[in-house]
Protein backbone atom coordinates (compact mmCIF):
# COMPACT_ATOMS: atom_id res chain seq x y z
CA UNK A 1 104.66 60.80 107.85
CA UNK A 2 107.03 63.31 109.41
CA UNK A 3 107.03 63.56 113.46
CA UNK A 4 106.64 66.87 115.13
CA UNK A 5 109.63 68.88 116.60
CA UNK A 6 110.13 69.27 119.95
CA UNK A 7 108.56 72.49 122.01
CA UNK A 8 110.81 72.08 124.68
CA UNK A 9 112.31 75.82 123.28
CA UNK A 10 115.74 74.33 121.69
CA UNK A 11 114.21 75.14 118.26
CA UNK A 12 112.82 78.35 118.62
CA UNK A 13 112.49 79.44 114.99
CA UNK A 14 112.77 83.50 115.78
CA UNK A 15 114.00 85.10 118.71
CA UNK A 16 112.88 87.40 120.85
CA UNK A 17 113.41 90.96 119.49
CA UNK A 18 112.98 92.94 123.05
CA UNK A 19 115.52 95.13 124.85
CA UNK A 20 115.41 97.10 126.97
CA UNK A 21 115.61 99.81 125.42
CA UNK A 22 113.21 98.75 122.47
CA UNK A 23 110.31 96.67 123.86
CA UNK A 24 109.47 95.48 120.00
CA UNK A 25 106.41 93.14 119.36
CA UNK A 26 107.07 90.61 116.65
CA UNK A 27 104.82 89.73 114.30
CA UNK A 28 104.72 86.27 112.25
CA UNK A 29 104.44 86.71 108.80
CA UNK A 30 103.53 85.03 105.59
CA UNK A 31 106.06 82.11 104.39
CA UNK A 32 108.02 83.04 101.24
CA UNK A 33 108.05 80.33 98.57
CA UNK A 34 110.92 81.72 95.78
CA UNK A 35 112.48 79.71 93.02
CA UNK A 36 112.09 76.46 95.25
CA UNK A 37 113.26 78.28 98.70
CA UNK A 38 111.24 78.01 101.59
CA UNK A 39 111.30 80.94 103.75
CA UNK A 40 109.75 81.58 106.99
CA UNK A 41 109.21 85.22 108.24
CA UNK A 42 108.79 87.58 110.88
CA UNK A 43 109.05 91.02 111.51
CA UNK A 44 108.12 94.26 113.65
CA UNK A 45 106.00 95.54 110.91
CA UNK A 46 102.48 94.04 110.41
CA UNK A 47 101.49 95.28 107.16
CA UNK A 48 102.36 95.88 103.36
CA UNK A 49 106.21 94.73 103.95
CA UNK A 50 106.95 94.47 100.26
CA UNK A 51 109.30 95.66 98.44
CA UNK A 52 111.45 95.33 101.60
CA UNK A 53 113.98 98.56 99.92
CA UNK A 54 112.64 101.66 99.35
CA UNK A 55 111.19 101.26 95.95
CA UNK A 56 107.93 102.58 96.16
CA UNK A 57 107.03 106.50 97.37
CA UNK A 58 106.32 106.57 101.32
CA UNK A 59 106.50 102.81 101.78
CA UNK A 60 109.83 103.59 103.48
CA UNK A 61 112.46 100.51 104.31
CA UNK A 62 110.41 97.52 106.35
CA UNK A 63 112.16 95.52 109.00
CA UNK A 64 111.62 91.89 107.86
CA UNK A 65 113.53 88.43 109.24
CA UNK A 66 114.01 85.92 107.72
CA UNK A 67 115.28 82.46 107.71
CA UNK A 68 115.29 79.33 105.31
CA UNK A 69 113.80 76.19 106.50
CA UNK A 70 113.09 72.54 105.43
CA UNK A 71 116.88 72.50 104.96
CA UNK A 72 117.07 70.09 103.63
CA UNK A 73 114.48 68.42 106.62
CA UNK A 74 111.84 69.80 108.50
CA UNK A 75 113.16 70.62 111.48
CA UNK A 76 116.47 72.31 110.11
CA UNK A 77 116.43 75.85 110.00
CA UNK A 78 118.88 77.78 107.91
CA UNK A 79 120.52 81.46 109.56
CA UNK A 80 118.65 84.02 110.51
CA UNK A 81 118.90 87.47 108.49
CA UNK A 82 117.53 91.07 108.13
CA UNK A 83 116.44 91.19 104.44
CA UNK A 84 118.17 94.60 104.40
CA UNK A 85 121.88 95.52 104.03
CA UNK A 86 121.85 97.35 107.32
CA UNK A 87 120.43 96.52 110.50
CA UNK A 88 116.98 98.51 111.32
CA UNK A 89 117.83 101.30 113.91
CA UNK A 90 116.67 100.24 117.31
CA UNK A 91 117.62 95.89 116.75
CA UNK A 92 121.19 96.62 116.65
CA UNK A 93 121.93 94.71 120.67
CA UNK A 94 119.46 92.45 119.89
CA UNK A 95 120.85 91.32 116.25
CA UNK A 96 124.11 91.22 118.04
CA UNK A 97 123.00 89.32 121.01
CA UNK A 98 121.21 86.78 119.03
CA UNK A 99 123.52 86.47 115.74
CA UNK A 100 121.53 88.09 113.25
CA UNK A 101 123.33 89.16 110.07
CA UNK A 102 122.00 91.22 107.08
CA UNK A 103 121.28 89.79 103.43
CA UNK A 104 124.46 90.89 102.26
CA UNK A 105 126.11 88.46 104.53
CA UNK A 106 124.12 85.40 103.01
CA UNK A 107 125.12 82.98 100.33
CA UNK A 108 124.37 84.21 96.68
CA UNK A 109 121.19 82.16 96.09
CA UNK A 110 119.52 83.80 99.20
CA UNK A 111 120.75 87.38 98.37
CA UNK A 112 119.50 86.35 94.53
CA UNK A 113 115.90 85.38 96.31
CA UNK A 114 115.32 88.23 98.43
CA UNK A 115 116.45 90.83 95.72
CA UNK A 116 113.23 89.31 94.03
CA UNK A 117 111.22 91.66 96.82
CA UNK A 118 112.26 94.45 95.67
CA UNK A 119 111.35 94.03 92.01
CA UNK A 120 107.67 95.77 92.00
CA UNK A 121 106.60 93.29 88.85
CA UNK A 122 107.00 90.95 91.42
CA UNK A 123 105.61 91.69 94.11
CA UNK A 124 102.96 89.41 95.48
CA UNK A 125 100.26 91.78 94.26
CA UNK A 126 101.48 91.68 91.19
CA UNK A 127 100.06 90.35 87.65
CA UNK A 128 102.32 87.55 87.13
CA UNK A 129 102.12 84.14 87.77
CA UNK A 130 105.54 84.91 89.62
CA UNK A 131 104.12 86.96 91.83
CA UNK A 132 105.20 85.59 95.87
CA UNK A 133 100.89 86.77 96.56
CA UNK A 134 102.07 87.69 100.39
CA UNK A 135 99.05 90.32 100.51
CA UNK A 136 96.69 91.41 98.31
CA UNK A 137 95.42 94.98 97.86
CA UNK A 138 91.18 95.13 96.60
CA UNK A 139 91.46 97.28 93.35
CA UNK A 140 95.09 96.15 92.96
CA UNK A 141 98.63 97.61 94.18
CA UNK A 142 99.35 100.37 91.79
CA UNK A 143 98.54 102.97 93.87
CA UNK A 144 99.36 103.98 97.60
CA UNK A 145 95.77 104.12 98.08
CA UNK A 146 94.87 101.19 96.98
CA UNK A 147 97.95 99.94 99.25
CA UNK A 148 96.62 101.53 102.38
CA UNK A 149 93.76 98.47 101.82
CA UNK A 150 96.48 95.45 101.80
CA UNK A 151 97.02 93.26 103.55
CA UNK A 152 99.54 90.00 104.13
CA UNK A 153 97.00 88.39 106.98
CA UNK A 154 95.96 85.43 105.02
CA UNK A 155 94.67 81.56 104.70
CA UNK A 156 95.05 79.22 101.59
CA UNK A 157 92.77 76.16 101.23
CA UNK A 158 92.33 74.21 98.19
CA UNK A 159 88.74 73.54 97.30
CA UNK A 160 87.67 70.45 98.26
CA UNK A 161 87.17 69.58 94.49
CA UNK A 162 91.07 69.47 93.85
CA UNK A 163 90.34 71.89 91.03
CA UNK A 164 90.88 75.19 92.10
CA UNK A 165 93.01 77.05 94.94
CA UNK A 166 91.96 79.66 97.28
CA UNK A 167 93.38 82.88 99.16
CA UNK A 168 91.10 84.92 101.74
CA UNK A 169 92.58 88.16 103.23
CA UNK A 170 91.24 90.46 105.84
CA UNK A 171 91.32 93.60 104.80
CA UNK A 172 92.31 96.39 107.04
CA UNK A 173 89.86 99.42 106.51
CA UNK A 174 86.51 100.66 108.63
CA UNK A 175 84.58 100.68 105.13
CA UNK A 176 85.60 97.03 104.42
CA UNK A 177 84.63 94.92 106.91
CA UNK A 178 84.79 91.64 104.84
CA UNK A 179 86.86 89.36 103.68
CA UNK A 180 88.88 89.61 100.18
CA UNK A 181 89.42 86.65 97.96
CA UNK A 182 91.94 85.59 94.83
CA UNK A 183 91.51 82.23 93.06
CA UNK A 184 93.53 80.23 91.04
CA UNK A 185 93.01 76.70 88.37
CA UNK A 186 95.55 74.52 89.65
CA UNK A 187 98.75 75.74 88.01
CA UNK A 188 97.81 78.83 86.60
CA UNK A 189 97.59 82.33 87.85
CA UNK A 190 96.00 84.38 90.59
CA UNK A 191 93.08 86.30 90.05
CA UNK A 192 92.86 89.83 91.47
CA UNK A 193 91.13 90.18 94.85
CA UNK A 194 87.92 91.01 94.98
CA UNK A 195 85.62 91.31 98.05
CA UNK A 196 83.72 88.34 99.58
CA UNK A 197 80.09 88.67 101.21
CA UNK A 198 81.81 87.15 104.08
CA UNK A 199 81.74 89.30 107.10
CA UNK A 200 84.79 89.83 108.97
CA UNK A 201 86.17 91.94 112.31
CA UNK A 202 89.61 92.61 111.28
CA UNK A 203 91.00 90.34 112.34
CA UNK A 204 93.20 86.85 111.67
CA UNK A 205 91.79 83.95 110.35
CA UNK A 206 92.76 80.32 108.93
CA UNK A 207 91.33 77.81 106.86
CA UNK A 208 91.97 74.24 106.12
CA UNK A 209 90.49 70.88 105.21
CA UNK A 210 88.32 68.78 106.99
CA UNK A 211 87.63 64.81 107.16
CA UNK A 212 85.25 64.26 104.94
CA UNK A 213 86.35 66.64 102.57
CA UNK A 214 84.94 70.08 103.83
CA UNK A 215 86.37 73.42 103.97
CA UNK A 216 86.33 74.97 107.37
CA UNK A 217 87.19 78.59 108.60
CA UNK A 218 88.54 79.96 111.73
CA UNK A 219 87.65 83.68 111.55
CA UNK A 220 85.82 86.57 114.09
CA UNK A 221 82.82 86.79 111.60
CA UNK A 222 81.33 89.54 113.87
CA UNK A 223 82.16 93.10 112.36
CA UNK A 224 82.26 95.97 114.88
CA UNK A 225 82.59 94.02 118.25
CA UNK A 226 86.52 93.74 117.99
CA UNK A 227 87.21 89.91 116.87
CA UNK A 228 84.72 88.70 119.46
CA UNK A 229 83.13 85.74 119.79
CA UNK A 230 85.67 83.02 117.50
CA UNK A 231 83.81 81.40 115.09
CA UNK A 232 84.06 77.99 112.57
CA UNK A 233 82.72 77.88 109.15
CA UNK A 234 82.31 75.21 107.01
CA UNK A 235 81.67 74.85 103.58
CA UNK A 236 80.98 71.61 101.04
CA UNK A 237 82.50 73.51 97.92
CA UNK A 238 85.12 75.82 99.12
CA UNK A 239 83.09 78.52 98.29
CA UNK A 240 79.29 79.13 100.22
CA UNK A 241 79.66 78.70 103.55
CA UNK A 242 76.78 76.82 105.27
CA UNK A 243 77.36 76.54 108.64
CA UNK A 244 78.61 79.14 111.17
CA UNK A 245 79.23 78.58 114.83
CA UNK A 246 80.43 80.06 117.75
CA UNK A 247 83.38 78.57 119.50
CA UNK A 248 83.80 81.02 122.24
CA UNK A 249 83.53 84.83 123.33
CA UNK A 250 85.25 86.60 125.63
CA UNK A 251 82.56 87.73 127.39
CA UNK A 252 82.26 84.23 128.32
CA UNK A 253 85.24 84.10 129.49
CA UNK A 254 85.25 87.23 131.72
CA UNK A 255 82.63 84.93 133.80
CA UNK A 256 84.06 81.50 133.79
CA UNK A 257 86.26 80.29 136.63
């Protein structure tokens, strides 16, 4: 019942990053949920950004911003913060130029959420029905290999039954070209992703319901092409996909007017 915001640019939700002397790309990542707290997030850094501290060998430090939101309504949006101490090297005229602080300057409930990323048992690949499930990694996360297959690209849909919810994640590796998926019963805990028969070009995808209570899925379901054409999937059940359809292909485009 809510009404949009406006996109005349007076709410931009993060800024942009650039300088001159660092022409940085930002990336839009995952919302946190974390002990009630919504969090939205962006950052530099596309992949495997948890723990955000250096907790685990040769993950290194990730550059991640954040900023609360529905505070308390939908279109207020809390400060904007480095989930580190310090700023990352490189962001230090833009942090200034924009008013970007670090999470040691935030209130004591935020610095008590975000210390939450650095605690491995809960990390969103983790076992617990804590666990923030920001990416998944196919064989699980206890291992830097098995890490070098996460991923935090990722849709949620609730199948159409009410009964169940599910995650699909692409998975960034040549020898995967599929999609991964955890599942839940309503209220209880993630199961470990496992690979899908669903083909996939590593690429973005997103999922949702439809009228009439189907499933569908925005996804480049053509490996080996690079994410060309789009397509839509649909499914009754939330989980076999009957129809698949392409939208459009740049190809097409190359040749259209």
């Amino acid at each position: 019942g809510a009404s949009w915001t406006q996109t005349d640019g007076t709410n931009v939700l993060f800024p942009n990053m650039s300088t001159s002397a660092n022409k940085a790309a930002l990336f839009a990542e995952p919302t946190l949920h974390i002990n009630g707290h919504v969090y939205a997030a962006a950052s530099p850094n596309q992949f495997c950004l948890y723990p955000v501290l250096d907790q685990v060998p040769g993950l290194g430090t990730k550059s991640l911003l954040l900023r609360r939101v529905y505070t308390p309504g939908i279109s207020k949006f809390g400060q904007i913060f480095w989930a580190t101490p310090v700023v990352p090297p490189g962001f230090e005229a833009a942090t200034a130029a924009h008013g970007i602080v670090t999470v040691d300057k935030m209130d004591a409930a935020t610095q008590a959420d975000i210390a939450t990323l650095a605690d491995y048992s809960r990390l969103p690949c983790g076992p617990t029905a804590a666990s923030l499930k920001c990416e998944a990694c196919v064989g699980g996360c206890q291992s830097d290999a098995n890490r070098a297959n996460a991923t935090n690209e990722q849709t949620h849909y609730a199948t159409p039954d009410g009964q169940q919810d599910v995650i699909l994640y692409r998975i960034p590796s040549n020898e995967k070209l599929k999609l991964a998926a955890s599942v839940r019963v309503q209220g209880g805990n993630w199961s470990a992703a496992e690979l899908t028969d669903f083909p996939d070009d590593h690429a973005n995808l997103n999922a949702g319901p439809l009228p009439g209570g189907r499933v569908y899925l925005l996804s480049n379901a053509m490996p080996d092409v690079f994410r060309d054409p789009l397509f839509v999937s649909s499914s009754v059940d939330g989980y076999n996909w009957q129809t698949l359809t392409a939208l459009t292909s740049c190809e097409e485009k190359m040749y259209t007017a």
